[in-house]
Protein backbone atom coordinates (compact mmCIF):
# COMPACT_ATOMS: atom_id res chain seq x y z
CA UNK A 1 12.46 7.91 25.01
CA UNK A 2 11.49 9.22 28.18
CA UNK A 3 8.93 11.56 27.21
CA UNK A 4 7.61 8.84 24.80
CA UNK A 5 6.82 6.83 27.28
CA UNK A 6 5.23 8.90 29.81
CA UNK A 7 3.13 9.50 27.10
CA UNK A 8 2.03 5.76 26.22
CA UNK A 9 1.44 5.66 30.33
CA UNK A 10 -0.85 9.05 30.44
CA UNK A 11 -3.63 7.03 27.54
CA UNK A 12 -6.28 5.98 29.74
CA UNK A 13 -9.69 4.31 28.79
CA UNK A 14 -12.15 6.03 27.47
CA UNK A 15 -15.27 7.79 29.89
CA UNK A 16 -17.95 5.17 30.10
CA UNK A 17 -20.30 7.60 32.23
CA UNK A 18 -20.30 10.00 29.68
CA UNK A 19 -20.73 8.00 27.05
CA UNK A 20 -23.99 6.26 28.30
CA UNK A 21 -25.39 9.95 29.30
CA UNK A 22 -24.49 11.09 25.89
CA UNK A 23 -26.62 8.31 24.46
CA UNK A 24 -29.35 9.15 26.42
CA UNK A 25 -29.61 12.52 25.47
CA UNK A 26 -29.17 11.60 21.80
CA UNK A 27 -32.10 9.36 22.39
CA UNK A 28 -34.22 12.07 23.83
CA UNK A 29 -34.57 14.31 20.56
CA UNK A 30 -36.54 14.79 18.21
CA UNK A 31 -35.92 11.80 16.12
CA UNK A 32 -36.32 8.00 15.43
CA UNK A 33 -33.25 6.06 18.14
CA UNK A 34 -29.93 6.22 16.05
CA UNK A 35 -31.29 7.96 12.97
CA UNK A 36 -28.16 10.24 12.66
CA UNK A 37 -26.03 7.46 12.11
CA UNK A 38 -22.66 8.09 12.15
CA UNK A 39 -22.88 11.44 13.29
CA UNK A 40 -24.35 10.26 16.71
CA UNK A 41 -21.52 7.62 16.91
CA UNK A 42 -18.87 10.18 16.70
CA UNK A 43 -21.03 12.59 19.55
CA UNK A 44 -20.60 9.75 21.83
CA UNK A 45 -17.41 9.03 21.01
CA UNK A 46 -16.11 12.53 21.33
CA UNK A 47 -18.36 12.43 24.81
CA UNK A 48 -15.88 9.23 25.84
CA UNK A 49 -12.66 10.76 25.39
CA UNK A 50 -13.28 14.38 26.65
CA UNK A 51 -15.67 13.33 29.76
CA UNK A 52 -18.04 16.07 28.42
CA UNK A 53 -21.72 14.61 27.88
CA UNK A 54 -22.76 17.33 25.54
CA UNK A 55 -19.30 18.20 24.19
CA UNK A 56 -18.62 21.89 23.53
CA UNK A 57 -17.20 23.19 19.83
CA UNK A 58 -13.56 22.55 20.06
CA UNK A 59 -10.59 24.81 18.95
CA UNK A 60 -9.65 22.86 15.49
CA UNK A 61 -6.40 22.80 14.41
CA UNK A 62 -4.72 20.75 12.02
CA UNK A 63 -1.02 19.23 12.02
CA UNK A 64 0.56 18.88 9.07
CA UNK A 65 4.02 17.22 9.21
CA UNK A 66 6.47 17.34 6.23
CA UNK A 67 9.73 15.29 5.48
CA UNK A 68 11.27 13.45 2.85
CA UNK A 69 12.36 10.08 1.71
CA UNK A 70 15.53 8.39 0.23
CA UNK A 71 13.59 5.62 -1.36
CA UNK A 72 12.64 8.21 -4.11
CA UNK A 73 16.02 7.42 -5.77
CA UNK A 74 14.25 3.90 -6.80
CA UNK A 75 11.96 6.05 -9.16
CA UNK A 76 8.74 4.93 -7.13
CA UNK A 77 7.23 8.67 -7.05
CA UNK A 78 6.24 10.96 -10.33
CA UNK A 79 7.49 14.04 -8.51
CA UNK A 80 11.37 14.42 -7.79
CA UNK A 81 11.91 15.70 -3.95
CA UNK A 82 12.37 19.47 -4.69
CA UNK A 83 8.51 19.13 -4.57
CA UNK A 84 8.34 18.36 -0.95
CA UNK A 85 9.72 21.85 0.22
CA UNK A 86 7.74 23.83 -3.08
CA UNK A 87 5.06 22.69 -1.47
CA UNK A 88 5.47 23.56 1.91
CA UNK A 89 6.15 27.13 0.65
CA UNK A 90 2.86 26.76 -1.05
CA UNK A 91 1.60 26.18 2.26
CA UNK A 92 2.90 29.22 4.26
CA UNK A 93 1.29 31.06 1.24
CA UNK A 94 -1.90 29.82 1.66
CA UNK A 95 -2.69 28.44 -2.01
CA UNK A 96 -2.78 24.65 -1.36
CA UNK A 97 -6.04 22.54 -1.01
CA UNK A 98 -5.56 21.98 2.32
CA UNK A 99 -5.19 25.32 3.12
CA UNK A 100 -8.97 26.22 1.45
CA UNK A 101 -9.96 23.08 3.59
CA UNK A 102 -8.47 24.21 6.93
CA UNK A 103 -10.24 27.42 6.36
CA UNK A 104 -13.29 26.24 5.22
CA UNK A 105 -13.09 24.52 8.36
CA UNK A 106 -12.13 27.17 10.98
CA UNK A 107 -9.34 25.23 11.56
CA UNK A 108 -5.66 26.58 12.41
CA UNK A 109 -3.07 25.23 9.87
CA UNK A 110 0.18 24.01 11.67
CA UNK A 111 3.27 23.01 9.19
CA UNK A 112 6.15 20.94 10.37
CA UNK A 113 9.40 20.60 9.29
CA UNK A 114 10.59 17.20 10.86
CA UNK A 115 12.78 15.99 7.74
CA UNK A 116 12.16 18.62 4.39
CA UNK A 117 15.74 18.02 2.14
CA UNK A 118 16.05 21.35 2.27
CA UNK A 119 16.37 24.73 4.68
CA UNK A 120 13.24 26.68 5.18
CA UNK A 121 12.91 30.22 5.92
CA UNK A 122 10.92 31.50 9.15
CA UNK A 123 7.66 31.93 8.97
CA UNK A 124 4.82 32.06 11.57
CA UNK A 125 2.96 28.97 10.61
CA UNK A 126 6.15 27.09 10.36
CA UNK A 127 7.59 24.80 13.37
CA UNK A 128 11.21 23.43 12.73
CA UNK A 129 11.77 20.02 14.60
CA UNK A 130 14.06 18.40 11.79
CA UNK A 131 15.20 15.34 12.45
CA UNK A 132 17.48 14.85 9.86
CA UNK A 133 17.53 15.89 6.01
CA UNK A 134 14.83 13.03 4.72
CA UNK A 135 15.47 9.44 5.84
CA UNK A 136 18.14 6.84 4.09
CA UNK A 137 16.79 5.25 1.08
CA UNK A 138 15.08 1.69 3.02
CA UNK A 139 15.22 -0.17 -0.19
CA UNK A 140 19.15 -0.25 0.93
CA UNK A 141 19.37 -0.24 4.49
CA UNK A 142 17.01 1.42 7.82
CA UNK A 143 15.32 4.27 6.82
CA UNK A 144 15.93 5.61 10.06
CA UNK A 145 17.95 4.81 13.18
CA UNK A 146 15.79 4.06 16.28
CA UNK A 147 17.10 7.05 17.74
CA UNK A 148 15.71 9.22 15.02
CA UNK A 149 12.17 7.38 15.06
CA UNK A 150 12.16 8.06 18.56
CA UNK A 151 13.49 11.80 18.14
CA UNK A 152 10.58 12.55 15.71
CA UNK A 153 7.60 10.88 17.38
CA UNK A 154 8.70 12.84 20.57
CA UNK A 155 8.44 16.10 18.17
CA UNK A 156 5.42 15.35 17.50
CA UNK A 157 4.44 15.42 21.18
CA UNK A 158 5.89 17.89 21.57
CA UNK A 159 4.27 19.77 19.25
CA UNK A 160 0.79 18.63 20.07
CA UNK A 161 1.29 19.25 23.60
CA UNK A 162 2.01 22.97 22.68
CA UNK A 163 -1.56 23.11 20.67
CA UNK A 164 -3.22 21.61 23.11
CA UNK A 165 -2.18 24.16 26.25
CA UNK A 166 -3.36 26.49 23.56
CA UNK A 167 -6.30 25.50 24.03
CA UNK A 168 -6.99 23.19 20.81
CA UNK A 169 -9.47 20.32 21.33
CA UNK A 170 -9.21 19.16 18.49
CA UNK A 171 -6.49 17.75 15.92
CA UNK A 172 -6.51 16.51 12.17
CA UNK A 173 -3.31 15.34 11.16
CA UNK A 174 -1.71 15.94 7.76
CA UNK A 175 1.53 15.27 5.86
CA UNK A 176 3.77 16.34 2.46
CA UNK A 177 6.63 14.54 1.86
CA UNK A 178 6.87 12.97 -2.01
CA UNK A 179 7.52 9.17 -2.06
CA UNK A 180 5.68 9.10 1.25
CA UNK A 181 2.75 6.32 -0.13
CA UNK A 182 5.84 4.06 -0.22
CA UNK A 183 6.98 3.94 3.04
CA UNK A 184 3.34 3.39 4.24
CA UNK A 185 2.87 0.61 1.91
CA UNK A 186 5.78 -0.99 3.26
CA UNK A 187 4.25 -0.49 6.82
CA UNK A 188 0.92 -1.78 6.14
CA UNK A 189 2.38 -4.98 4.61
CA UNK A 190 4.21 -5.30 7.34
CA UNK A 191 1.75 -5.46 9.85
CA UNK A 192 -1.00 -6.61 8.12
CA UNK A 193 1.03 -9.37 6.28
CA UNK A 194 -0.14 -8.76 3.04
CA UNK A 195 1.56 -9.06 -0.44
CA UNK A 196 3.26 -5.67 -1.11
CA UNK A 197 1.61 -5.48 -4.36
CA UNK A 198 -1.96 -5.91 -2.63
CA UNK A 199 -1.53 -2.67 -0.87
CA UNK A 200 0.43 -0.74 -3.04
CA UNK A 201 -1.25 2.05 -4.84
CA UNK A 202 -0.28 4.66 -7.51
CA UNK A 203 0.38 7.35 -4.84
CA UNK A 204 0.55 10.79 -6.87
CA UNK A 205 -0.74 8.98 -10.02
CA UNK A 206 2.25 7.11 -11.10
CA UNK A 207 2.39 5.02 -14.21
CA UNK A 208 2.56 1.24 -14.54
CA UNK A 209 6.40 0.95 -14.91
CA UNK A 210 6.60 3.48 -11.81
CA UNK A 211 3.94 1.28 -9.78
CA UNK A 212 6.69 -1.76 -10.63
CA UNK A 213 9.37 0.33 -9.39
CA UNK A 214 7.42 1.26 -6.60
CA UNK A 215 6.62 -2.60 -5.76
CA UNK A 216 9.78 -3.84 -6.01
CA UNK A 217 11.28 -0.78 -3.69
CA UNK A 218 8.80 -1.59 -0.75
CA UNK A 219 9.72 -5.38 -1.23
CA UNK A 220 13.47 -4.83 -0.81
CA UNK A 221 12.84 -2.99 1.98
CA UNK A 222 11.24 -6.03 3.48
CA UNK A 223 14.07 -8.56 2.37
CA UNK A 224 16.77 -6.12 3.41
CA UNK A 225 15.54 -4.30 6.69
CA UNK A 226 12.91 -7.41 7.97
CA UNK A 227 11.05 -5.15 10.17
CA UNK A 228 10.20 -6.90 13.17
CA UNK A 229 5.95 -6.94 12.97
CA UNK A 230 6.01 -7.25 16.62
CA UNK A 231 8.13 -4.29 17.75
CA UNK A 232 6.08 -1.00 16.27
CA UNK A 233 9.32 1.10 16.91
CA UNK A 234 11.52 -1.92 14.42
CA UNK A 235 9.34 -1.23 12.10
CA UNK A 236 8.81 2.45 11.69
CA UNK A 237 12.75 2.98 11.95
CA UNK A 238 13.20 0.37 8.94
CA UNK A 239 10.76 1.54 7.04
CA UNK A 240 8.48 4.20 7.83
CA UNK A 241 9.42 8.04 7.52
CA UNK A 242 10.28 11.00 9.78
CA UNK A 243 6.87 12.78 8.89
CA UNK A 244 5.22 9.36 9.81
CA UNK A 245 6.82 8.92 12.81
CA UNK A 246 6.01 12.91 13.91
CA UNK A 247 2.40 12.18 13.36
CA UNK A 248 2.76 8.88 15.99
CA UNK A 249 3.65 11.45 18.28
CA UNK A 250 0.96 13.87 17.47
CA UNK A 251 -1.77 10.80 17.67
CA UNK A 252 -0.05 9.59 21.01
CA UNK A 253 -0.06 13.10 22.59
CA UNK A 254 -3.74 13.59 22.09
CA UNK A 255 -4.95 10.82 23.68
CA UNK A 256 -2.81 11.35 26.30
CA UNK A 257 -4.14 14.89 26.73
CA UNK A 258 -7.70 13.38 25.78
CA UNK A 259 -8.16 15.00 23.05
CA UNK A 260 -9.85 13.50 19.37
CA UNK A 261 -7.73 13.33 16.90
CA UNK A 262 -8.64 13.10 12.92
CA UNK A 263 -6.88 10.55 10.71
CA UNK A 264 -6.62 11.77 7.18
CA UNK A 265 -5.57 9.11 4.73
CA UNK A 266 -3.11 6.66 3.35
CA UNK A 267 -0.01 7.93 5.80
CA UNK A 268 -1.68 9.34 8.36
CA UNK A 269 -3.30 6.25 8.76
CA UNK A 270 0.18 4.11 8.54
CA UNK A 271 1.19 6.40 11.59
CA UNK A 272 -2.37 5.59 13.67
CA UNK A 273 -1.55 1.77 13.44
CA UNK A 274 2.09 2.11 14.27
CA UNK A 275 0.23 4.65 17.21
CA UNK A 276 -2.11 1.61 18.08
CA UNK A 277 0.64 -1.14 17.91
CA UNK A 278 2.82 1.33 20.68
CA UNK A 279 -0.43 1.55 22.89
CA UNK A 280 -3.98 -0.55 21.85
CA UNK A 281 -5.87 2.28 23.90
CA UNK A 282 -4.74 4.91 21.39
CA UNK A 283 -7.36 3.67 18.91
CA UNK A 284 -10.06 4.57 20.79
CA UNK A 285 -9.10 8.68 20.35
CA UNK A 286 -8.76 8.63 16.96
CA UNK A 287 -11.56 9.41 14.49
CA UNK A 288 -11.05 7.76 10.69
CA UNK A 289 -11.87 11.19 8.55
CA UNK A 290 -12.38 9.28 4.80
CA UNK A 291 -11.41 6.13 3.22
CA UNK A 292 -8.50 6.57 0.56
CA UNK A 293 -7.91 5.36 -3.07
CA UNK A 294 -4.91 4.06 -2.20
CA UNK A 295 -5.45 0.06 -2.36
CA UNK A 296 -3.94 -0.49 1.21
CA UNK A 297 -5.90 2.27 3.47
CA UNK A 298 -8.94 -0.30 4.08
CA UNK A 299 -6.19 -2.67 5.50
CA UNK A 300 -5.28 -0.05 7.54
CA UNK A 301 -8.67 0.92 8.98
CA UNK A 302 -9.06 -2.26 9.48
CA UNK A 303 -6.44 -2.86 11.95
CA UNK A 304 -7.54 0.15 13.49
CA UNK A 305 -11.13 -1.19 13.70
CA UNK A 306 -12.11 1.85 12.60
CA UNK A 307 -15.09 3.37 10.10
CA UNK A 308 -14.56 6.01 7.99
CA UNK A 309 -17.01 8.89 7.55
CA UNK A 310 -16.19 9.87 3.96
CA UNK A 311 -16.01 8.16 0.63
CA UNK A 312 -15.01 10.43 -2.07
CA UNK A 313 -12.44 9.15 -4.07
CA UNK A 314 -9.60 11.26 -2.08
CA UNK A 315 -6.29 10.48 -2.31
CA UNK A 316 -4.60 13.78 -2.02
CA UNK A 317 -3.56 13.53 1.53
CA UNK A 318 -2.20 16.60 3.23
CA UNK A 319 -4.57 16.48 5.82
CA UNK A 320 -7.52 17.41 3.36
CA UNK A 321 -10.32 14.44 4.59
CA UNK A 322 -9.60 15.01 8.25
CA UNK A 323 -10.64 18.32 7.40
CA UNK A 324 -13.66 17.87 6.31
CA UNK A 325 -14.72 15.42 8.45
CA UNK A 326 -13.95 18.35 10.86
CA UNK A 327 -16.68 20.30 9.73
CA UNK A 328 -19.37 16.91 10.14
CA UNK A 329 -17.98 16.75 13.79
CA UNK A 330 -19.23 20.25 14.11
CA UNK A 331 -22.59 19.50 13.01
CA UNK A 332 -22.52 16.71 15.08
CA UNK A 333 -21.65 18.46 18.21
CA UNK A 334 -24.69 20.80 17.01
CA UNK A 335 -27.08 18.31 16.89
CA UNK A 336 -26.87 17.61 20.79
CA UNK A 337 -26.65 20.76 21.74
CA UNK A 338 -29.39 22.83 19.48
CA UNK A 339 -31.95 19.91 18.43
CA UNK A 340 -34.86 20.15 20.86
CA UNK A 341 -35.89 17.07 22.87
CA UNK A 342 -39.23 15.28 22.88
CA UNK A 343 -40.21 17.13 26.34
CA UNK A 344 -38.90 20.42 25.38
CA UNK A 345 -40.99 20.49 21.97
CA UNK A 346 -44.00 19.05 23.08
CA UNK A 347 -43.80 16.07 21.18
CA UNK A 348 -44.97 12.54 21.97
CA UNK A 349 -42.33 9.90 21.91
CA UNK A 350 -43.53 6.37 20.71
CA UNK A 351 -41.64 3.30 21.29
CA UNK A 352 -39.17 4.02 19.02
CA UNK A 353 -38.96 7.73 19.33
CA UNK A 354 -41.29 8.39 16.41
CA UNK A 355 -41.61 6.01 13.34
């Protein structure tokens, strides 16, 4: 817990100076005031939480954390568990979409093995921080003990904090872990106190009587567990999931370090509010990569107050939207530092910066 909360301590607000001088050099090229949209919000942003007015291209590497979950023994996934460490092995080999996307993205691929059902064999891209062998099943008791929650956020840090003094500036976050929408459902209802079926979405595509399942899994978890709404740490240890709580850390440990961090989807986005609810000033690091399919993601952006840059019908997770918002943050960055300026092309600036 002690590293957890030196963490929470180290999240400062966000550079005000910069911010205002990045505006003003947004507002001195070529262009009509604010006609890049979103892409001149995230400059300034990005200007905030690194101090850097004209932020440089950052090292990019992406986080993906992988663990299981008991709660698939309630039949609320269309994949058994074996999947969860196939698919990390598809990882290390390089054939899964978030792989092309990390690529296509110059970013570094990190996998994480904070609670896979299963021993993995070494491999370079692999980091080993499990926590335990999945969590319990929470539609019967905690998923977690505190002390776990606690163990695998701290991993996380951990393991951000070792990009980081590598010299990454920034980090998408990612996950695998099958049954993984539930335990995110069950957090968003939580805190958002909205009816489980509201927010509850078909996760890898299940059918109706699955979705029923699936419903009726989160809201034991609820009746049994009652996760305290108030206490972030209650709630992820009764219902969350190791890979969840590894990717608090990770989101905790870059704005510490000042550093913007990419939310991907559904349960990345579970472990950015239970980041916020820790510390408020967390928020204000993260960047909202896409808006998911699953039913309960705008709930979740919206207790982050956040806007998403993406629309595209995604719902694959694995860190695949943060990655490609990746690549518009590189444009982005770009934009400030290649676009020429009224002054510098000789062009007359009206009112508005040309109509």
């Amino acid at each position: 817990m002690k590293k957890l909360t030196e963490i929470m301590a180290g999240i400062k607000p966000l550079d005000e100076k910069a911010m205002l001088e990045a505006q003003q050099r947004l507002d001195s090229l070529t262009k009509p005031l604010g006609s890049l949209g979103v892409l001149e919000e995230m400059v300034k942003k990005i200007a905030g939480i690194t101090g850097e007015t004209k932020p440089s291209i950052p090292k990019k590497t992406a986080i993906l954390m992988a663990g299981d979950h008991g709660v698939v023994a309630e039949g609320v996934s269309a994949f058994p568990s074996e999947v969860t460490p196939q698919m990390v092995l598809n990882f290390l080999r390089g054939g899964a979409a978030m792989n092309v996307l990390a690529r296509h993205a110059g970013a570094e691929l990190i996998v994480v093995d904070i609670g896979v059902a299963a021993e993995l064999p070494d491999h370079p891209m692999l980091k080993k921080k499990k926590i335990a062998f999945g969590t319990a099943n929470m539609a019967e008791g905690p998923a977690m003990t505190r002390e776990q929650a606690v163990a695998a956020i701290e991993a996380g840090i951990a393991v951000a904090e070792e990009c980081i003094a590598s010299g990454t500036g920034l980090i998408g976050t990612g996950e695998m872990g099958i049954g993984n929408t539930t335990p995110s459902t069950a957090i968003i209802a939580c805190f958002a106190k909205e009816d489980v079926a509201m927010v509850c979405g078909r996760g890898t595509g299940v059918d109706d009587k699955c979705l029923e399942l699936k419903v009726s899994a989160v809201e034991k978890a609820l009746v049994v567990n009652k996760p305290d709404s108030a206490d972030a740490l209650d709630v992820l240890a009764k219902v969350g999931g190791l890979e969840i709580a590894g990717l608090v850390g990770v989101i905790l440990a870059a704005a510490a370090n000042r550093i913007p961090v990419v939310i991907d989807g559904f349960i990345s986005g579970a472990a950015a509010v239970v980041a916020k609810r820790l510390n408020p000033l967390a928020a204000d690091y993260m960047i909202a990569s896409h808006l998911s399919e699953e039913p309960g993601h705008r709930a979740m952006l919206n207790l982050l107050e956040l806007k998403p840059f993406l629309q595209m019908n995604m719902r694959l997770g694995e860190g695949t939207g943060a990655a490609l918002a990746m690549t518009m943050i590189d444009a982005g960055i770009k934009i400030t530092h290649e676009m020429a300026s009224f002054s510098d092309a000789g062009v007359s600036e009206g009112t508005d910066k040309i109509a």
